[in-house]
C-alpha atoms as a PDB file:
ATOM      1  CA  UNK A   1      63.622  76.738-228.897  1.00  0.00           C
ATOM      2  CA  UNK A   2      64.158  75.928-225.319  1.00  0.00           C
ATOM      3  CA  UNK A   3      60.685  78.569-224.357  1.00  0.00           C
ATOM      4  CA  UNK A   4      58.679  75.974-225.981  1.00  0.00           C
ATOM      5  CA  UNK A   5      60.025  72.765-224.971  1.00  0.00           C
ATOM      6  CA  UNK A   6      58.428  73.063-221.367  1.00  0.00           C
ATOM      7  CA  UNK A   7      54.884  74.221-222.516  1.00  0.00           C
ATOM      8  CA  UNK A   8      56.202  77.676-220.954  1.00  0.00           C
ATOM      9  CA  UNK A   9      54.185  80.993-221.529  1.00  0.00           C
ATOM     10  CA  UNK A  10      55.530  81.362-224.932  1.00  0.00           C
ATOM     11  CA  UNK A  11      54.656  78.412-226.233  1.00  0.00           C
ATOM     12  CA  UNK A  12      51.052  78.843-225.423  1.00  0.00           C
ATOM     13  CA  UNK A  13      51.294  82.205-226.566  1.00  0.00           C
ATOM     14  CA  UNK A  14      52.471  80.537-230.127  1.00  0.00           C
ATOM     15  CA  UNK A  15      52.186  76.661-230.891  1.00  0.00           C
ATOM     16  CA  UNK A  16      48.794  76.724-228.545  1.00  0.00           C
ATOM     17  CA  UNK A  17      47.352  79.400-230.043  1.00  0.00           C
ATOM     18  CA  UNK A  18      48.010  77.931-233.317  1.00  0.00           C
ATOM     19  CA  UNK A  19      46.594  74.835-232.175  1.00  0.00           C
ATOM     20  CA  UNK A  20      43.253  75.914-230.954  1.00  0.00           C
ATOM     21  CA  UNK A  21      42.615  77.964-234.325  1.00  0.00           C
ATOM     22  CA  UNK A  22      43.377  75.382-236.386  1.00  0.00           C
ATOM     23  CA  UNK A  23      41.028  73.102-234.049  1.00  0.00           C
ATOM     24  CA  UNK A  24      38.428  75.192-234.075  1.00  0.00           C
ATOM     25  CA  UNK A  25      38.789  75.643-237.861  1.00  0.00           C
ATOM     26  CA  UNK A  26      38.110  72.128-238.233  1.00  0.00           C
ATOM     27  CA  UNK A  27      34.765  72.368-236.899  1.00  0.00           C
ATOM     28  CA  UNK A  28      32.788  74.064-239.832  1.00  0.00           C
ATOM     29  CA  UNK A  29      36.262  73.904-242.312  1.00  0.00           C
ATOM     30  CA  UNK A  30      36.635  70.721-243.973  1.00  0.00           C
ATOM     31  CA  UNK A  31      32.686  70.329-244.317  1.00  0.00           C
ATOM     32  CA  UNK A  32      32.262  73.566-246.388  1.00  0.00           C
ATOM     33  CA  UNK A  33      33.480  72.109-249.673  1.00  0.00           C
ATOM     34  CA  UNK A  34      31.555  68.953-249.654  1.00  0.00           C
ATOM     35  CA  UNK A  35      28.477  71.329-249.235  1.00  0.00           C
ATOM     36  CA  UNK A  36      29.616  73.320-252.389  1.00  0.00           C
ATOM     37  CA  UNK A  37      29.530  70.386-254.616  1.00  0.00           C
ATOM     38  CA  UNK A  38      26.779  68.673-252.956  1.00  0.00           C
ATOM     39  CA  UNK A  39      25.015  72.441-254.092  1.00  0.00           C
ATOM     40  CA  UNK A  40      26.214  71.672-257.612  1.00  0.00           C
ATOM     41  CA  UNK A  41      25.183  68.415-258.006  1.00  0.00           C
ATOM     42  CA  UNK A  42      21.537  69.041-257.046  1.00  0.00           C
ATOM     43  CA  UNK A  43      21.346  72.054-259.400  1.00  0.00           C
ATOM     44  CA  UNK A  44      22.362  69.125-262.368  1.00  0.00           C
ATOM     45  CA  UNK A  45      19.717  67.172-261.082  1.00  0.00           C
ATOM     46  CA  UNK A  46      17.299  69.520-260.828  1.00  0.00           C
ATOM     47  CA  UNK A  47      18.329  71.101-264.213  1.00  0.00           C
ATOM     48  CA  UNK A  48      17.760  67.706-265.512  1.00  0.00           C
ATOM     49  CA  UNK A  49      14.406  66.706-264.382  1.00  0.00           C
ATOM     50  CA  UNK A  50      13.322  70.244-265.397  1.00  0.00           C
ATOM     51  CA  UNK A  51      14.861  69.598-268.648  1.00  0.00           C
ATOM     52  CA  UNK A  52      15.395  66.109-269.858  1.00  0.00           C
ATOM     53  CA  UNK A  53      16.512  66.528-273.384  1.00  0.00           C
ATOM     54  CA  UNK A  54      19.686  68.598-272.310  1.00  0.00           C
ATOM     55  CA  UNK A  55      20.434  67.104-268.916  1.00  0.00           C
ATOM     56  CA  UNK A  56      20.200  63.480-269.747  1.00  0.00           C
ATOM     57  CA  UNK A  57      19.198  61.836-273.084  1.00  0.00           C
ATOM     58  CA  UNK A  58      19.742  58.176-271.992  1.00  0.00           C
ATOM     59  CA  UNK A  59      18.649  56.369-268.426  1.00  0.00           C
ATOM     60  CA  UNK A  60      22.741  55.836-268.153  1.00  0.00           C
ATOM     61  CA  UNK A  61      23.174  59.850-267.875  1.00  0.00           C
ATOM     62  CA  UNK A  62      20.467  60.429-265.664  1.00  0.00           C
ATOM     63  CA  UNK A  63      21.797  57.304-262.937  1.00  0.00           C
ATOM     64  CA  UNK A  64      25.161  59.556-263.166  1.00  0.00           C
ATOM     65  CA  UNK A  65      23.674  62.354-262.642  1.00  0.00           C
ATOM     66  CA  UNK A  66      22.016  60.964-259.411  1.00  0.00           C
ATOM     67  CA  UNK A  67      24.474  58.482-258.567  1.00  0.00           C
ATOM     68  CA  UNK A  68      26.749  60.462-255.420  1.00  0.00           C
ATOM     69  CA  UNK A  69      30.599  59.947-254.719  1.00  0.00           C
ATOM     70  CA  UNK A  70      31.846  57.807-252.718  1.00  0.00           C
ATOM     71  CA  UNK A  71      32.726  58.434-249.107  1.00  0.00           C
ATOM     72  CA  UNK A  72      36.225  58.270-248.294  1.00  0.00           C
ATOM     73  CA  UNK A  73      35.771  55.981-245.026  1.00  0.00           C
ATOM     74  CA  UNK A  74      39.274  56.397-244.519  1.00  0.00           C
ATOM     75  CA  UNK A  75      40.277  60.198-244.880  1.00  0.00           C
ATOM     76  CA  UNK A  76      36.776  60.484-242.385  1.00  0.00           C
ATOM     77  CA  UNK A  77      38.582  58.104-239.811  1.00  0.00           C
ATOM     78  CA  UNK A  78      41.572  59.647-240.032  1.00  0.00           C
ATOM     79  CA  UNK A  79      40.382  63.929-239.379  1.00  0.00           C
ATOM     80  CA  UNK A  80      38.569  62.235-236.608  1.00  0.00           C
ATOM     81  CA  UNK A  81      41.397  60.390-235.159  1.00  0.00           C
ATOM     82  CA  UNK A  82      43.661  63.256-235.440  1.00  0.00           C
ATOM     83  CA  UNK A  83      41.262  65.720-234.169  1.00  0.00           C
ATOM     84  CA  UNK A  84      40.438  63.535-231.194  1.00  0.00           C
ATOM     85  CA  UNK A  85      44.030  62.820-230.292  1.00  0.00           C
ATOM     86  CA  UNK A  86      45.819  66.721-230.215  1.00  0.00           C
ATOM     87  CA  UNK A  87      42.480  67.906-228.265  1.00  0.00           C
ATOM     88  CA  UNK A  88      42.715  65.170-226.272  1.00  0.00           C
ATOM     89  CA  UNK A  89      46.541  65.168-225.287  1.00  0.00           C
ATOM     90  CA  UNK A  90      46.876  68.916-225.117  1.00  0.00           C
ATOM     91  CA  UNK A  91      43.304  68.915-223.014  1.00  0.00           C
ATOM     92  CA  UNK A  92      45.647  69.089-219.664  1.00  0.00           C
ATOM     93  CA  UNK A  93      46.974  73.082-220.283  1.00  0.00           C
ATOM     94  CA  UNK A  94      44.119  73.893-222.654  1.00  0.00           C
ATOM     95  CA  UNK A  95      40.567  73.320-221.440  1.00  0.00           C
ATOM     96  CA  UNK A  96      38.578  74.530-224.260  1.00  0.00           C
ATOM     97  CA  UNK A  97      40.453  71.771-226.564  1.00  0.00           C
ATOM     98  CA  UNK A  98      37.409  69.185-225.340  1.00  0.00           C
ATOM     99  CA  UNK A  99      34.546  71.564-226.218  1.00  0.00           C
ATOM    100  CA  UNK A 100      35.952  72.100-229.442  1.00  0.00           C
ATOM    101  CA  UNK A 101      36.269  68.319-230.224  1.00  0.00           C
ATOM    102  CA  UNK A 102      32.735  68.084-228.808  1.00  0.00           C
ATOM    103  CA  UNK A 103      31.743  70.880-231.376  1.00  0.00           C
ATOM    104  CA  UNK A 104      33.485  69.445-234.305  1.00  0.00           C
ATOM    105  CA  UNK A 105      32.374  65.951-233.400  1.00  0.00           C
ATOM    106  CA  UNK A 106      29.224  66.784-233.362  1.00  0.00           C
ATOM    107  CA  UNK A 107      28.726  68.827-236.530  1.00  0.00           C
ATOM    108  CA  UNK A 108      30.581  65.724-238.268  1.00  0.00           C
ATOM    109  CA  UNK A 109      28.105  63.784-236.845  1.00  0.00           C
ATOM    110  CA  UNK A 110      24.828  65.978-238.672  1.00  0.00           C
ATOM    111  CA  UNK A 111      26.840  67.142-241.688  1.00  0.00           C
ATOM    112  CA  UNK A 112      27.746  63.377-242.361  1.00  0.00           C
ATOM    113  CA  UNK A 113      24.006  61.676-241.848  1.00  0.00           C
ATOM    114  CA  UNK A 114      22.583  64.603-244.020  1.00  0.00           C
ATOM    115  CA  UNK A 115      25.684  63.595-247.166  1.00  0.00           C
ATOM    116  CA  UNK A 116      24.495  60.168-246.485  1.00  0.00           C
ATOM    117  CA  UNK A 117      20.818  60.650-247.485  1.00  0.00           C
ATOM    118  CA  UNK A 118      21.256  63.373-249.804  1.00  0.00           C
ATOM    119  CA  UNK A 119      24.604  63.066-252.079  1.00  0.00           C
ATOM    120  CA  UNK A 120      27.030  60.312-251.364  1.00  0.00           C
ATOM    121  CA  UNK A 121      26.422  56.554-252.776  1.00  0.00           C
ATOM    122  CA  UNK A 122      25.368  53.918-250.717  1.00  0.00           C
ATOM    123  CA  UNK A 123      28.704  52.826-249.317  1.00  0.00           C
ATOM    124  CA  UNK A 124      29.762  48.967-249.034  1.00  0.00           C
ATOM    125  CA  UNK A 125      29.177  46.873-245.982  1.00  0.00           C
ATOM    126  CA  UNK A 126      32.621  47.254-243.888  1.00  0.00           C
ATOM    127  CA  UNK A 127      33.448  44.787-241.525  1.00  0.00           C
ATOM    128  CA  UNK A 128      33.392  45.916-237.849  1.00  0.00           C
ATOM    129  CA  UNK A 129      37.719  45.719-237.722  1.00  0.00           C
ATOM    130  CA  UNK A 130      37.999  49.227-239.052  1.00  0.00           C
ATOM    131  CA  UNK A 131      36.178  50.606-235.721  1.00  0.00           C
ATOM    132  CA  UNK A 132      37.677  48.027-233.290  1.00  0.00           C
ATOM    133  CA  UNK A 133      41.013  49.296-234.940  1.00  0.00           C
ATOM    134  CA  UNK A 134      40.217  52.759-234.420  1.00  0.00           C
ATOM    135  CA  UNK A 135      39.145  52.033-230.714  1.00  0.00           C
ATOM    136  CA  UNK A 136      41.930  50.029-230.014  1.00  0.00           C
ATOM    137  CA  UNK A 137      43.750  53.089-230.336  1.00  0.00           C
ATOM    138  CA  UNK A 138      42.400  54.944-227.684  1.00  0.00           C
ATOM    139  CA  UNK A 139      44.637  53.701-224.559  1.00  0.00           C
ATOM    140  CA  UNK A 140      47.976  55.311-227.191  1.00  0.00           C
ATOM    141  CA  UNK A 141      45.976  58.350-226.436  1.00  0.00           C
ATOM    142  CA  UNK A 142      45.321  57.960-222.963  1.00  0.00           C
ATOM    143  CA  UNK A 143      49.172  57.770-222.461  1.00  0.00           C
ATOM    144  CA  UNK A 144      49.856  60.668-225.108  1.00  0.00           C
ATOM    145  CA  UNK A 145      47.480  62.417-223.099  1.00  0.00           C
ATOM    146  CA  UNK A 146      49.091  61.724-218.888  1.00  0.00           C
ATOM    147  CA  UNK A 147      52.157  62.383-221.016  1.00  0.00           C
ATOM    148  CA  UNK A 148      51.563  65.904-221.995  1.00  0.00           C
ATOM    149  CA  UNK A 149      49.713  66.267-218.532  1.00  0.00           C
ATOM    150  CA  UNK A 150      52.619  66.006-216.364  1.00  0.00           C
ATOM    151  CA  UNK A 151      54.978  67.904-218.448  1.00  0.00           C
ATOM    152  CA  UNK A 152      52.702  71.131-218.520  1.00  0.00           C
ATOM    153  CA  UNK A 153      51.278  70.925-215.280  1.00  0.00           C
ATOM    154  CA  UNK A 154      55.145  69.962-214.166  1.00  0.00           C
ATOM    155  CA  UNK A 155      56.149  73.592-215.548  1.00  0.00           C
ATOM    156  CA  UNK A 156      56.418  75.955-212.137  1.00  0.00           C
ATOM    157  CA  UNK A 157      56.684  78.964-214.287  1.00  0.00           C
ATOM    158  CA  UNK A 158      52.943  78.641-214.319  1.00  0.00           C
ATOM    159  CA  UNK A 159      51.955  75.784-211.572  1.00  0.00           C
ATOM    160  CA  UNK A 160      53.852  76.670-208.430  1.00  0.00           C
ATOM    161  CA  UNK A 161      53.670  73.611-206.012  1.00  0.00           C
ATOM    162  CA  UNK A 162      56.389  72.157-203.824  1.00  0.00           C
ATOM    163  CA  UNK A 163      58.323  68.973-204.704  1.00  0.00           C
ATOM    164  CA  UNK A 164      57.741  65.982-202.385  1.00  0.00           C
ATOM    165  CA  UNK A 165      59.545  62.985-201.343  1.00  0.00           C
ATOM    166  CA  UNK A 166      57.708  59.869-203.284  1.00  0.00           C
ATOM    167  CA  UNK A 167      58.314  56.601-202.247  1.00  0.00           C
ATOM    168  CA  UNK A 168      60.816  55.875-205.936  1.00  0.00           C
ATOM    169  CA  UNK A 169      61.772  59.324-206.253  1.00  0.00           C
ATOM    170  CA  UNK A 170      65.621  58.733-205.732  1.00  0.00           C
ATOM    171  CA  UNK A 171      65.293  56.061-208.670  1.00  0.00           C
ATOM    172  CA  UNK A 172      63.405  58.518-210.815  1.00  0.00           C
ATOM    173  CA  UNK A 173      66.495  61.325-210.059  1.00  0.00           C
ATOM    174  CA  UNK A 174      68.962  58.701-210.597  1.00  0.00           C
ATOM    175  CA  UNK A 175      67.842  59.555-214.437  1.00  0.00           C
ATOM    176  CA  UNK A 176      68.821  62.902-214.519  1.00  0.00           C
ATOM    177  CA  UNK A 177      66.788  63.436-218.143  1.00  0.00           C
ATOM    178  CA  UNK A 178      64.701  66.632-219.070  1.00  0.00           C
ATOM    179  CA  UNK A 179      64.598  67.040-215.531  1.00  0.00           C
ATOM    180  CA  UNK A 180      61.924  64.240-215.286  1.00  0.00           C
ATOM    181  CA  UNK A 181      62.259  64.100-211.288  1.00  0.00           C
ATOM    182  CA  UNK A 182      61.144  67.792-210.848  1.00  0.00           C
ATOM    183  CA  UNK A 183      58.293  67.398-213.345  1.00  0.00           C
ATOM    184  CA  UNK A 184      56.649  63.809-211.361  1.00  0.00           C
ATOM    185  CA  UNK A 185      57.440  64.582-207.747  1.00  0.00           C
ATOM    186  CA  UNK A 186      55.856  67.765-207.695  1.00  0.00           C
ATOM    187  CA  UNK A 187      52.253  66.949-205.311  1.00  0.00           C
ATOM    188  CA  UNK A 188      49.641  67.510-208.304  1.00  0.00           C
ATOM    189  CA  UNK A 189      51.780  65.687-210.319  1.00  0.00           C
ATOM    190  CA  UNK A 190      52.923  62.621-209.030  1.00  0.00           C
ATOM    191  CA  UNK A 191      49.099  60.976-208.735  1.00  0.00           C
ATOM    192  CA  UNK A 192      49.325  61.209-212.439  1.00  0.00           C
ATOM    193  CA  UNK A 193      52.601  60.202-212.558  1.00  0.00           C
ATOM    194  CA  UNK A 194      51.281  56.675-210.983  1.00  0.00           C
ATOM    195  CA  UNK A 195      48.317  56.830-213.146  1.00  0.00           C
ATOM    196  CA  UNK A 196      50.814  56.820-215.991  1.00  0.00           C
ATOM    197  CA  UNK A 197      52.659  53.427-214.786  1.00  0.00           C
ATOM    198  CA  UNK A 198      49.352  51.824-214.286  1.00  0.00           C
ATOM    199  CA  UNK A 199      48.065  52.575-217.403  1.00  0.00           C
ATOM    200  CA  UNK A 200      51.232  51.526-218.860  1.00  0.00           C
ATOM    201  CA  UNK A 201      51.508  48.022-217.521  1.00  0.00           C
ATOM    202  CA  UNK A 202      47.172  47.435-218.487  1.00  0.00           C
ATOM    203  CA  UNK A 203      48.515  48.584-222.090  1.00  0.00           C
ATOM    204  CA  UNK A 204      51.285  46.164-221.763  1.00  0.00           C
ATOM    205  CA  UNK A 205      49.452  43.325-220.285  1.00  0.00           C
ATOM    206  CA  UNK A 206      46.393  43.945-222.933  1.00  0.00           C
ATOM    207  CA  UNK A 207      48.785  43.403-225.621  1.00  0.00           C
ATOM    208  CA  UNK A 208      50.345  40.331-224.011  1.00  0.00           C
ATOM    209  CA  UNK A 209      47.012  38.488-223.447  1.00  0.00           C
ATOM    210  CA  UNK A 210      46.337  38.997-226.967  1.00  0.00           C
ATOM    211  CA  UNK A 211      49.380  37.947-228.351  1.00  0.00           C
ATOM    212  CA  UNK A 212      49.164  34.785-225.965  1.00  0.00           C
ATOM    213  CA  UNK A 213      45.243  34.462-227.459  1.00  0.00           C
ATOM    214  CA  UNK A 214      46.371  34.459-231.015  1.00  0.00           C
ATOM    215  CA  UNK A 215      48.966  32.325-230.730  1.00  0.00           C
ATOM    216  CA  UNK A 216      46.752  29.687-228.201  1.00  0.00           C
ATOM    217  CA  UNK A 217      44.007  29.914-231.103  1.00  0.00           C
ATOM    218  CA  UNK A 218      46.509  29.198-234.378  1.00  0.00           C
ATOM    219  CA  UNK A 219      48.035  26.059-232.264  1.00  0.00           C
ATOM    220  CA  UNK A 220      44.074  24.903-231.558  1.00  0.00           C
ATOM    221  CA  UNK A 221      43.331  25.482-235.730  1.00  0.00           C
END
């Protein structure tokens, strides 16, 4: 257990390895079955225009037969979410993590428009929240993502580089906790280290403002 706490050689050997497969499965993996029935369904409709008396006796049969499922809006949001957030977090000790998210965003992208026009129903007009949701989860990521950073770059099983006196690092000691003074202080870490606390108090403030907003506008109403 303890060789892959630290994001030592072992665990990249293992749990990163595992993680870039199953990444880069996810580019061309979830997409294949939606392109088997989509297959299907135009052989009905072709079999049906080719053949009206078997494929559809009534107008009603022949609407089903051309009328396409509907998209699951939220199982899309959430493979992209999830894909965006381990490739993103991990992205510090594992380079190629980004090109595969570009990759699989990208063939989302094409394989989605073409389902669109081709085999899915038209799908209702959703209000712009679900994106702004999605968005507004970005800055988790960000901190997910300095998070991770620091710990694996922090390991000096693989980064070697000498600790440093920083201007709180006695207060960061004084917490003695999975060694988090050796992993910040350290000279390539520490800039993120501040990065981190920045980040941290615009999340905090963000949230703050629009509590304060919320609350200003139901007192106006």
């Amino acid at each position: 257990r303890s060789s892959t706490q630290n994001f030592s050689t072992q665990w990249y050997k293992t749990i990163g390895v595992s993680m870039v497969l199953v990444q880069g499965g996810n580019i061309f993996g979830p997409h294949m079955y939606k392109f088997f029935f989509y297959r299907r369904a135009k052989k009905k409709r072709e079999a049906a225009v080719a053949d009206p008396i078997n494929g559809g006796l009534t107008q009603i049969d022949l609407n089903k037969l051309f009328l396409g499922p509907d998209f699951l809006v939220a199982h899309r949001y959430a493979q992209n979410l999830a894909d965006f957030f381990i490739c993103f977090i991990f992205s510090a000790g594992m380079p190629i993590l980004p090109l595969i998210a570009v990759f699989n965003f990208y063939t989302t992208y094409w394989v989605d428009k073409f389902l669109f026009l081709n085999y899915y129903r038209s799908p209702p007009r959703y209000k712009t929240s679900i994106g702004r949701s999605a968005t507004a989860l970005i800055p988790y990521a960000l901190v997910l993502h300095l998070v991770a950073s620091i710990w694996m770059l922090g390991n000096k099983e693989i980064f070697h580089a000498k600790t440093e006196e920083v201007p709180i690092g006695s207060f960061i000691e004084s917490w003695n906790l999975l060694n988090i003074h050796e992993k910040v202080t350290q000279k390539h870490t520490y800039p993120l280290f501040v990065l981190l606390v920045v980040v941290l108090v615009g999340v905090f403030l963000s949230l703050l403002a629009e509590r304060i907003f919320t609350w200003v506008s139901s007192m106006v109403k």
